[in-house]
C-alpha atoms as a PDB file:
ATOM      1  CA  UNK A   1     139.573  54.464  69.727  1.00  0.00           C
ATOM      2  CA  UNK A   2     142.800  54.200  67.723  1.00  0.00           C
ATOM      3  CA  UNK A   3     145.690  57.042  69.014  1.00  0.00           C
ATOM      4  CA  UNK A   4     145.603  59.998  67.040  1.00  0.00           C
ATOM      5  CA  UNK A   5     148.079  59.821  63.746  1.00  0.00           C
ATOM      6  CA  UNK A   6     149.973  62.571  62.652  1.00  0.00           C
ATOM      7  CA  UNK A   7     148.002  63.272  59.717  1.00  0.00           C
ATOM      8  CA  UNK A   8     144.909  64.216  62.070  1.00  0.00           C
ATOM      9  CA  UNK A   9     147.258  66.045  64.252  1.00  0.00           C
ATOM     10  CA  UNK A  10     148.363  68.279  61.690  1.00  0.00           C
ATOM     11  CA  UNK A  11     144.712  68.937  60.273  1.00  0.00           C
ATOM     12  CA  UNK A  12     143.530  69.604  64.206  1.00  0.00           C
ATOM     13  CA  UNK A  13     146.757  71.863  65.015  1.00  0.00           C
ATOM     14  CA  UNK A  14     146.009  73.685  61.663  1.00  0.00           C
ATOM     15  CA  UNK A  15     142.301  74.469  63.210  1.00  0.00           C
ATOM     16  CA  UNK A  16     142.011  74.572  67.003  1.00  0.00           C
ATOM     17  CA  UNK A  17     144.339  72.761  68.844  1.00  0.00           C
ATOM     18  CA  UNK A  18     145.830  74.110  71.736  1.00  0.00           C
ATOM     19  CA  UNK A  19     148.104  71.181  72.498  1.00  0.00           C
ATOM     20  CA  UNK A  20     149.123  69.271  69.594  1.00  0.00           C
ATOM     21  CA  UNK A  21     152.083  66.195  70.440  1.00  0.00           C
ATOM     22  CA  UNK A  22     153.672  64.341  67.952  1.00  0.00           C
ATOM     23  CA  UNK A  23     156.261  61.345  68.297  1.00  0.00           C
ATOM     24  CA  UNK A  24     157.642  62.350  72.098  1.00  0.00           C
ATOM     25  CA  UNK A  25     159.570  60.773  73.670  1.00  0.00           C
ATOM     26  CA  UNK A  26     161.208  61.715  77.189  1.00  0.00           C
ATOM     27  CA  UNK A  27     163.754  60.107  79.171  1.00  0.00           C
ATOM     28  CA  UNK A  28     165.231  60.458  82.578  1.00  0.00           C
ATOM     29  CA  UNK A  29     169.289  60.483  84.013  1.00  0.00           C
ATOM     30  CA  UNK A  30     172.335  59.465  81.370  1.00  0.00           C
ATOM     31  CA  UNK A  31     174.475  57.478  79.945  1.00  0.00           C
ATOM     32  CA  UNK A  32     173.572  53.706  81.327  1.00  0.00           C
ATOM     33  CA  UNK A  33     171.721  54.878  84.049  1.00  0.00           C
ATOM     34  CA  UNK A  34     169.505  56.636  81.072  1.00  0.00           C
ATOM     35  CA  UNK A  35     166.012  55.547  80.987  1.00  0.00           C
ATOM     36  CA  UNK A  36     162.874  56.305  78.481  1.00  0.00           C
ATOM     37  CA  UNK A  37     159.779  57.510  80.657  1.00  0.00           C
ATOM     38  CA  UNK A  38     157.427  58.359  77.768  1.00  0.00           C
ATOM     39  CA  UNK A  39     156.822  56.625  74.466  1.00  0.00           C
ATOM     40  CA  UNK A  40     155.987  57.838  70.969  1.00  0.00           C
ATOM     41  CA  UNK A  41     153.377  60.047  72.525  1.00  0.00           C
ATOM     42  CA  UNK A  42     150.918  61.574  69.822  1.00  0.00           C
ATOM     43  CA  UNK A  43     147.886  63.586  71.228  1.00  0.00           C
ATOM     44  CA  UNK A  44     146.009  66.847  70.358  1.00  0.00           C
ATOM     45  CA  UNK A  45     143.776  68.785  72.880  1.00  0.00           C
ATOM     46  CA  UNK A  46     141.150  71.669  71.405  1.00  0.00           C
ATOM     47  CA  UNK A  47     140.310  74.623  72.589  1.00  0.00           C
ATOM     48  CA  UNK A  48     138.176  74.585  75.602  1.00  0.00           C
ATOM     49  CA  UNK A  49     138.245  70.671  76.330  1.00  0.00           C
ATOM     50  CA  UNK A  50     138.268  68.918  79.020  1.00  0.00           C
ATOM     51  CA  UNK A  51     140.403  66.092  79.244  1.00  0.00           C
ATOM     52  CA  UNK A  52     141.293  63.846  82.325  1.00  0.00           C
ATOM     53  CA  UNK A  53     144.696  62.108  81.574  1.00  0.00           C
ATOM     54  CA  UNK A  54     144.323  58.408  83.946  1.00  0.00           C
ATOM     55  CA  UNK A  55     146.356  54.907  84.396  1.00  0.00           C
ATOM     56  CA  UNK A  56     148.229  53.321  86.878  1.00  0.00           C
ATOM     57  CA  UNK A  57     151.195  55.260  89.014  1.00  0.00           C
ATOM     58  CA  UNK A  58     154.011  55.518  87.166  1.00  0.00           C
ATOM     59  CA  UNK A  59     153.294  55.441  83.695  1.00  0.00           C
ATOM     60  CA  UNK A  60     153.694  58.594  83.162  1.00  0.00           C
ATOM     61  CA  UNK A  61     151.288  60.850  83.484  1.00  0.00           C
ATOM     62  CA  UNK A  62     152.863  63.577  85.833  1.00  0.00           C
ATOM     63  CA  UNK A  63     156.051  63.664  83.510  1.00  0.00           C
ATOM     64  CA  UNK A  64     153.778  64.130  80.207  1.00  0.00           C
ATOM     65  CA  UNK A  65     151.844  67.281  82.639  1.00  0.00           C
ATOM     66  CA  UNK A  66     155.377  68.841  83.248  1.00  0.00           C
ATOM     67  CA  UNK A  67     156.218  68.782  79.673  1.00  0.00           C
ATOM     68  CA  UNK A  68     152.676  70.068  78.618  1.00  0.00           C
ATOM     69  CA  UNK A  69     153.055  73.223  81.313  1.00  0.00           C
ATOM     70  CA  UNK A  70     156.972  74.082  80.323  1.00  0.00           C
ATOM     71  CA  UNK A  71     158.051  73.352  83.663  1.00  0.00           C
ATOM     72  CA  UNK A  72     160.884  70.719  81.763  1.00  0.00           C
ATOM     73  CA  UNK A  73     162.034  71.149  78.300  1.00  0.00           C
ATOM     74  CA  UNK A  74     160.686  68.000  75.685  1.00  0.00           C
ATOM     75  CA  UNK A  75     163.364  65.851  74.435  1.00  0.00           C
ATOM     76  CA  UNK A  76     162.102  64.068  71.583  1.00  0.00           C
ATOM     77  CA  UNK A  77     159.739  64.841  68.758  1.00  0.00           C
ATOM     78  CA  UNK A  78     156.920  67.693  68.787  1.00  0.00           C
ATOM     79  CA  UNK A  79     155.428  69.350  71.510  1.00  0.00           C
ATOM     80  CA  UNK A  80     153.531  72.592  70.541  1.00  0.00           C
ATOM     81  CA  UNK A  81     151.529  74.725  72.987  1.00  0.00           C
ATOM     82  CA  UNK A  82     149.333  77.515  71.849  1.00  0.00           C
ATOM     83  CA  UNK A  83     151.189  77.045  68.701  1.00  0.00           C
ATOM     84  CA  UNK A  84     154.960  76.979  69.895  1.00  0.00           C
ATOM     85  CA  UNK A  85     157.350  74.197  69.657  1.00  0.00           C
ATOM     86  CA  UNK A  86     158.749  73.369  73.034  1.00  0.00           C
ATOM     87  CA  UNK A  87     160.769  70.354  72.122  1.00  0.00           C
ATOM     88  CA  UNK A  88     164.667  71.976  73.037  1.00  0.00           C
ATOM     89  CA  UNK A  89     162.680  75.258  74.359  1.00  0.00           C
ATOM     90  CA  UNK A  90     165.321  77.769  76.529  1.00  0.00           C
ATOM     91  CA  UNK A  91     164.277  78.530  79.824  1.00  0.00           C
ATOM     92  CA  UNK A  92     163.418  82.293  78.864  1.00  0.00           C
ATOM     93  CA  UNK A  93     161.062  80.316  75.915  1.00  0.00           C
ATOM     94  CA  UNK A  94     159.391  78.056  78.684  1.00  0.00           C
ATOM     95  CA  UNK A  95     158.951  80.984  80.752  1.00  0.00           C
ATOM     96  CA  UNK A  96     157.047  83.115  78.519  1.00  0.00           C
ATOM     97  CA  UNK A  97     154.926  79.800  78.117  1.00  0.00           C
ATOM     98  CA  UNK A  98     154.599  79.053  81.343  1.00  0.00           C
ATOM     99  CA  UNK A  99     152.753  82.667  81.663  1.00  0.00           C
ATOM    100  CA  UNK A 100     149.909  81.291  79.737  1.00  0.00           C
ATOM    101  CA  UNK A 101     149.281  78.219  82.190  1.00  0.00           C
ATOM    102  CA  UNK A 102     146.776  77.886  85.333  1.00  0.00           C
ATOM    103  CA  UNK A 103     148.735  74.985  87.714  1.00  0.00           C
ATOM    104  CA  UNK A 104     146.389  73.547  90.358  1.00  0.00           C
ATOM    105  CA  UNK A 105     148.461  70.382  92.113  1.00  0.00           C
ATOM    106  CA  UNK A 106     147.649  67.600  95.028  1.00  0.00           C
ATOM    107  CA  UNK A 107     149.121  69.691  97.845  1.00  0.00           C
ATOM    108  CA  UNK A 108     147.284  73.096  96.666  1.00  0.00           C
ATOM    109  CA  UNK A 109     151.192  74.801  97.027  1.00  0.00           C
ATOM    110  CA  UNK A 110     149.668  77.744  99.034  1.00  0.00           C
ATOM    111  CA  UNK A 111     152.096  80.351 100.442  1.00  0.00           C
ATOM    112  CA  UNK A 112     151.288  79.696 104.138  1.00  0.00           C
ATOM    113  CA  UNK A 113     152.487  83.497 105.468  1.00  0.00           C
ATOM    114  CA  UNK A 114     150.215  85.080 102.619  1.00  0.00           C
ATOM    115  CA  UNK A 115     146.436  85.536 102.941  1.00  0.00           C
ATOM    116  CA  UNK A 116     144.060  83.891 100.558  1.00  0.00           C
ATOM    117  CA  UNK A 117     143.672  87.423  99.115  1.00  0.00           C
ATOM    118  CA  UNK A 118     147.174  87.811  98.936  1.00  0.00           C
ATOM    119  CA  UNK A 119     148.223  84.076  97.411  1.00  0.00           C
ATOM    120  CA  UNK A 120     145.841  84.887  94.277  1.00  0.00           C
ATOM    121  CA  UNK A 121     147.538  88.224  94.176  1.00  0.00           C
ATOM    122  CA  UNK A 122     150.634  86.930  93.267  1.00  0.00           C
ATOM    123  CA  UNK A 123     149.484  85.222  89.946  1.00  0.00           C
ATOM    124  CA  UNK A 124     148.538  88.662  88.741  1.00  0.00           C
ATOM    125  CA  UNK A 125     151.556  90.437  89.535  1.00  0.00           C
ATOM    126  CA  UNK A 126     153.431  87.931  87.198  1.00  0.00           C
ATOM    127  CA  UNK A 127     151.312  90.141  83.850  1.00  0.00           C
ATOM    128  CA  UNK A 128     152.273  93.152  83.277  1.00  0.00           C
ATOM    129  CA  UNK A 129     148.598  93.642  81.440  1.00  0.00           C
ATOM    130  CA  UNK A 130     146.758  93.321  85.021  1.00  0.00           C
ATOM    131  CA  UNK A 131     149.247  95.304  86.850  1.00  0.00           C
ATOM    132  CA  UNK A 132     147.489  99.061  85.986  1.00  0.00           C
ATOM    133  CA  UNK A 133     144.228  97.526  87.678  1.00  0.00           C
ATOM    134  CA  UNK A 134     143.434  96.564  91.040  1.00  0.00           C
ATOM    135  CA  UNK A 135     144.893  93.760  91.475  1.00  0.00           C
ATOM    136  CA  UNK A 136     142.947  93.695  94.625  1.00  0.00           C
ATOM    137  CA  UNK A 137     139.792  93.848  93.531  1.00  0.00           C
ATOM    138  CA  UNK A 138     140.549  91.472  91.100  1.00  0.00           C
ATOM    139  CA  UNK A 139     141.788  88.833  93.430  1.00  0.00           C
ATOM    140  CA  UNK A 140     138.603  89.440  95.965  1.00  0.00           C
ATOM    141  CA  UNK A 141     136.315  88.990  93.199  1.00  0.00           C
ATOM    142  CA  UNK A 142     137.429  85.620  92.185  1.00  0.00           C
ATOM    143  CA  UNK A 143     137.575  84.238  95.663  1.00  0.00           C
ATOM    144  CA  UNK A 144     133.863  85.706  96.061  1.00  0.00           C
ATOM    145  CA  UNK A 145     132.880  83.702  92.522  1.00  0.00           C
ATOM    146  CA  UNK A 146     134.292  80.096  94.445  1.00  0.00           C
ATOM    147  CA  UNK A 147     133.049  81.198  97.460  1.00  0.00           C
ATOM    148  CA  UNK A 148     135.451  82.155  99.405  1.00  0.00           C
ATOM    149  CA  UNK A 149     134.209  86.082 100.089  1.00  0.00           C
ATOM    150  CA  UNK A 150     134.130  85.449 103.576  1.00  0.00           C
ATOM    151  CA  UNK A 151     137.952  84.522 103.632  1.00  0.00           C
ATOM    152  CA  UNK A 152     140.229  86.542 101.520  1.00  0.00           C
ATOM    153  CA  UNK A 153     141.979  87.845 104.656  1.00  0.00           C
ATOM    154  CA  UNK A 154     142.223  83.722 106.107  1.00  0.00           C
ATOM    155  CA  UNK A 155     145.958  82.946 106.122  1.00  0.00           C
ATOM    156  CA  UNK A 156     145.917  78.921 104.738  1.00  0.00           C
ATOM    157  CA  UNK A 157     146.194  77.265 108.118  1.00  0.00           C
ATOM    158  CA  UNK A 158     142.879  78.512 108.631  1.00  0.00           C
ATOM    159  CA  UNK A 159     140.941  77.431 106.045  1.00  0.00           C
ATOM    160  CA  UNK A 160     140.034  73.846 105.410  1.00  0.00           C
ATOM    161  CA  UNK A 161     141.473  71.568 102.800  1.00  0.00           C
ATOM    162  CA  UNK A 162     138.604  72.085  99.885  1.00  0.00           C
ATOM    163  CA  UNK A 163     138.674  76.110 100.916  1.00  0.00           C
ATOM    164  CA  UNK A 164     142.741  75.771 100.217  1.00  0.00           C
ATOM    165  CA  UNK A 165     142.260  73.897  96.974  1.00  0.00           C
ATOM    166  CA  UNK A 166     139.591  76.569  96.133  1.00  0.00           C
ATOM    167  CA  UNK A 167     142.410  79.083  96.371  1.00  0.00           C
ATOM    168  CA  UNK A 168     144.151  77.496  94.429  1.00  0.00           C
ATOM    169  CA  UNK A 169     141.643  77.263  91.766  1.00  0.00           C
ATOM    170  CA  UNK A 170     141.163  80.951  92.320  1.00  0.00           C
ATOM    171  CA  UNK A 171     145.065  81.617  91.728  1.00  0.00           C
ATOM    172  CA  UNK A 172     145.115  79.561  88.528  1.00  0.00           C
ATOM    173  CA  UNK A 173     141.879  80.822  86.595  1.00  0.00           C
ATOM    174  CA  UNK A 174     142.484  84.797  88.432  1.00  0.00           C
ATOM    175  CA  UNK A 175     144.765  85.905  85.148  1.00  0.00           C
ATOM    176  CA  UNK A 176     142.363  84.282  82.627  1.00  0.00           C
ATOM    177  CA  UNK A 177     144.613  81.330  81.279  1.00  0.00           C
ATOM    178  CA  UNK A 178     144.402  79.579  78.124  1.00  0.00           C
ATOM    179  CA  UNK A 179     145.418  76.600  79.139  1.00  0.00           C
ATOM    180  CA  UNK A 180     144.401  74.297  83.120  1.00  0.00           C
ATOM    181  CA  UNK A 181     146.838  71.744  84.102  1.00  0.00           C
ATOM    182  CA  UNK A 182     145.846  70.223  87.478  1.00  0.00           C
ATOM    183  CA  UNK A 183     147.755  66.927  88.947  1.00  0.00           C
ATOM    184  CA  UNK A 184     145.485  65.268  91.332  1.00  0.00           C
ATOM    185  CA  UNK A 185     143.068  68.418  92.654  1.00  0.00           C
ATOM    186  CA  UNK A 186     141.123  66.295  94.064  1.00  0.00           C
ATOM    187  CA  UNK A 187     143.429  63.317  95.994  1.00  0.00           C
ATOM    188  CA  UNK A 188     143.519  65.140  99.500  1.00  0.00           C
ATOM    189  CA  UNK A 189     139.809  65.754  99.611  1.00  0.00           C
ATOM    190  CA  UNK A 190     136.625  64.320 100.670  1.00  0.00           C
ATOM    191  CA  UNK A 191     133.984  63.024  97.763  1.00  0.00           C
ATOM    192  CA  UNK A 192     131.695  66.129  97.980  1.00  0.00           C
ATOM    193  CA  UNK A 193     134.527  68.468  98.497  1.00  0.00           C
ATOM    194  CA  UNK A 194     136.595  67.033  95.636  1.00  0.00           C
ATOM    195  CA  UNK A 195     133.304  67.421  93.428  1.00  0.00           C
ATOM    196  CA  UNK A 196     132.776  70.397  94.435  1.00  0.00           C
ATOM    197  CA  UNK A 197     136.233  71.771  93.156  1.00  0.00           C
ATOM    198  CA  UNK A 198     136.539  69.660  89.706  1.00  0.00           C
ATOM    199  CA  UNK A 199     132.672  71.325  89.287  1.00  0.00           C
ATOM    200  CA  UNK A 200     134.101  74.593  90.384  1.00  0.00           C
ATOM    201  CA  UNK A 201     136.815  74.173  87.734  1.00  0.00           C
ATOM    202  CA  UNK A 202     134.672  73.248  85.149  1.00  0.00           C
ATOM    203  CA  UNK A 203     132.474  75.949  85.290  1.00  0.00           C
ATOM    204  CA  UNK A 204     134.816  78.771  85.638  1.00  0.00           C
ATOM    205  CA  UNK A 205     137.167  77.600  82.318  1.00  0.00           C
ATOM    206  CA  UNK A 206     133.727  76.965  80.393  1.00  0.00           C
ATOM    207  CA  UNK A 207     132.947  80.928  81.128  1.00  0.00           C
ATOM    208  CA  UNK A 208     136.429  81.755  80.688  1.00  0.00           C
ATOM    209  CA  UNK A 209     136.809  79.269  77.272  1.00  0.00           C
ATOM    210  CA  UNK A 210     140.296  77.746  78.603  1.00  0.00           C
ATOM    211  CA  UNK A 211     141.452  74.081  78.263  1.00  0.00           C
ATOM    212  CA  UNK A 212     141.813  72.362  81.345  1.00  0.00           C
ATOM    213  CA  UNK A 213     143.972  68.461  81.260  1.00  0.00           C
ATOM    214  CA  UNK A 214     143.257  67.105  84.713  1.00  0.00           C
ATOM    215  CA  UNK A 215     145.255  64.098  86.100  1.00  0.00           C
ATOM    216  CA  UNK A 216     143.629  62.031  88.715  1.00  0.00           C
ATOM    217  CA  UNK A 217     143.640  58.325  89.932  1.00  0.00           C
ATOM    218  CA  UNK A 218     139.660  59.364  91.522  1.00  0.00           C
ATOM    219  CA  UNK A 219     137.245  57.667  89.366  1.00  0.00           C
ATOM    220  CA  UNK A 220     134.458  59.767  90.740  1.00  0.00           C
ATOM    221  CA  UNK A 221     135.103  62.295  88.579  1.00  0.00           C
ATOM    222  CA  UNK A 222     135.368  61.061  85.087  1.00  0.00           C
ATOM    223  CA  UNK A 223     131.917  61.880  84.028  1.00  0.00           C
ATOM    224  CA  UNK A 224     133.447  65.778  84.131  1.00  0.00           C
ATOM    225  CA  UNK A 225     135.410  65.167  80.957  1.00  0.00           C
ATOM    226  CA  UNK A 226     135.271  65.857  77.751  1.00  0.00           C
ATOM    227  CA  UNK A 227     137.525  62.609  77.361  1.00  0.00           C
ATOM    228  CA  UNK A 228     139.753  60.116  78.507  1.00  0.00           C
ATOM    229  CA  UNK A 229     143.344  60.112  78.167  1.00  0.00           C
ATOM    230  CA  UNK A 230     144.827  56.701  79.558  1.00  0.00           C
ATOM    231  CA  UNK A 231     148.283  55.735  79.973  1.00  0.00           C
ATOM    232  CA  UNK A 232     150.366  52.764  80.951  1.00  0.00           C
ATOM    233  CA  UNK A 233     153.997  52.092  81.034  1.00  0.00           C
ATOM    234  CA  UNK A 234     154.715  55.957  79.494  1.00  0.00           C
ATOM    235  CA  UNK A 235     152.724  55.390  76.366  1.00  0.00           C
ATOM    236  CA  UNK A 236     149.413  56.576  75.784  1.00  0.00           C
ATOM    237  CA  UNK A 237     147.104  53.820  75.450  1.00  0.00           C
ATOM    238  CA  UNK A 238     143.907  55.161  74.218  1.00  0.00           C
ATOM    239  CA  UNK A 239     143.169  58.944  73.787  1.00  0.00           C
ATOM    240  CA  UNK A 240     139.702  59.314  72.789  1.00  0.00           C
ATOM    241  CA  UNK A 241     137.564  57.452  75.874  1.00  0.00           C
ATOM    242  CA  UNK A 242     133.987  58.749  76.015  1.00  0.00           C
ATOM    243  CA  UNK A 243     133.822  59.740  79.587  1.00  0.00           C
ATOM    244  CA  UNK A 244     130.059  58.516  79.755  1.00  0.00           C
ATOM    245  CA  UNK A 245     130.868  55.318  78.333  1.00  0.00           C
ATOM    246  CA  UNK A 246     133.766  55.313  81.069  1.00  0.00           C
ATOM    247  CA  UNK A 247     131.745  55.688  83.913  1.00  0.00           C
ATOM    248  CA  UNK A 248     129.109  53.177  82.888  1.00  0.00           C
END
């Protein structure tokens, strides 16, 4: 499958598209120490896909995930999530964008002097809209849906690493998101436990209807996607793999 052009990206972005990227391009440092990481990047993600972003280390993917999540302003081109160009965004802009946005990463980023209670907790203190509930109910009742009933007073050091990466599942999906972003959830973990979470994930933004883009270098879980983003040398190779076809 051929990249997406910018005529389809416009005719998705004017119907469902979540993420729509046109013509990016991103570089790193300055002057002649200045160097392009990402090339003439043109994707669109829909509502309530499923997309794992592969290729080899280094060719971008992490970088693209940053931009995607507002944690780094886009250089070059388009970028629009939910609808709002980030390319040159301010940091009160990426903020309020950021707000929006589940983050699940490799080393689950776990506050190790809070509880597991406690840890999802603080995603929901971030909305003002979830602030006049209780918060506390709220954060016990998402650790009970991953399983985790039985540990929302477990500081981190107690809990294993696919309990600590359900966490941080249930920290990401606690304020209802529109949008998953998750380098490598599964890297640090065992083959059932990594299934389990990228399962766990899967279901819970299906019920909740959000869009989760999923980097990983673990080929076991392919078949979980909707499709298959692959990258090499910061330029997106082919964005339309059929994740069946993939893991044939």
């Amino acid at each position: 499958m051929q990249v997406t052009n910018s005529t389809e990206l416009n005719q998705a972005e004017n119907s469902q598209a979540v993420i729509s990227i046109n013509n990016l391009n991103h570089y790193f440092g300055e002057s002649s120490l200045r160097k392009q990481a990402l090339f003439d990047i043109n994707l669109q993600i829909n509502q309530g896909e499923i997309i794992i972003m592969t290729g080899p280390s280094g060719s971008g993917k992490t970088t693209l995930l940053t931009l995607m999540g507002g944690l780094r302003s886009a250089q070059e081109g388009s970028l629009k999530i939910l609808e709002q160009e980030i390319c040159g965004a301010n940091k009160k802009q990426l903020t309020e964008l950021r707000r929006h946005i589940g983050y699940i990463f490799q080393a689950h980023n776990l506050m190790t002097f809070l509880t597991a209670k406690e840890n999802v907790r603080m995603s929901l203190e971030l909305h003002d809209k979830h602030l006049a509930g209780d918060i506390n109910a709220k954060a016990v009742e998402i650790l009970e849906i991953v399983g985790l009933g039985n540990r929302v007073d477990y500081y981190p050091e107690s809990l294993s690493g696919g309990q600590k990466q359900r966490v941080a599942i249930a920290r990401a999906l606690v304020s209802r998101p529109k949008i998953i972003l998750a380098d490598e959830p599964t890297a640090a973990l065992d083959k059932k436990s990594g299934r389990d979470v990228v399962e766990l994930m899967q279901k819970l933004a299906k019920e909740q209807g959000c869009t989760i883009l999923l980097v990983t270098h673990d080929n076991r879980i392919l078949d979980i996607a909707d499709r298959i983003v692959y990258m090499e040398d910061g330029k997106l190779i082919n964005d339309g793999i059929d994740a069946a076809a993939k893991v044939k």
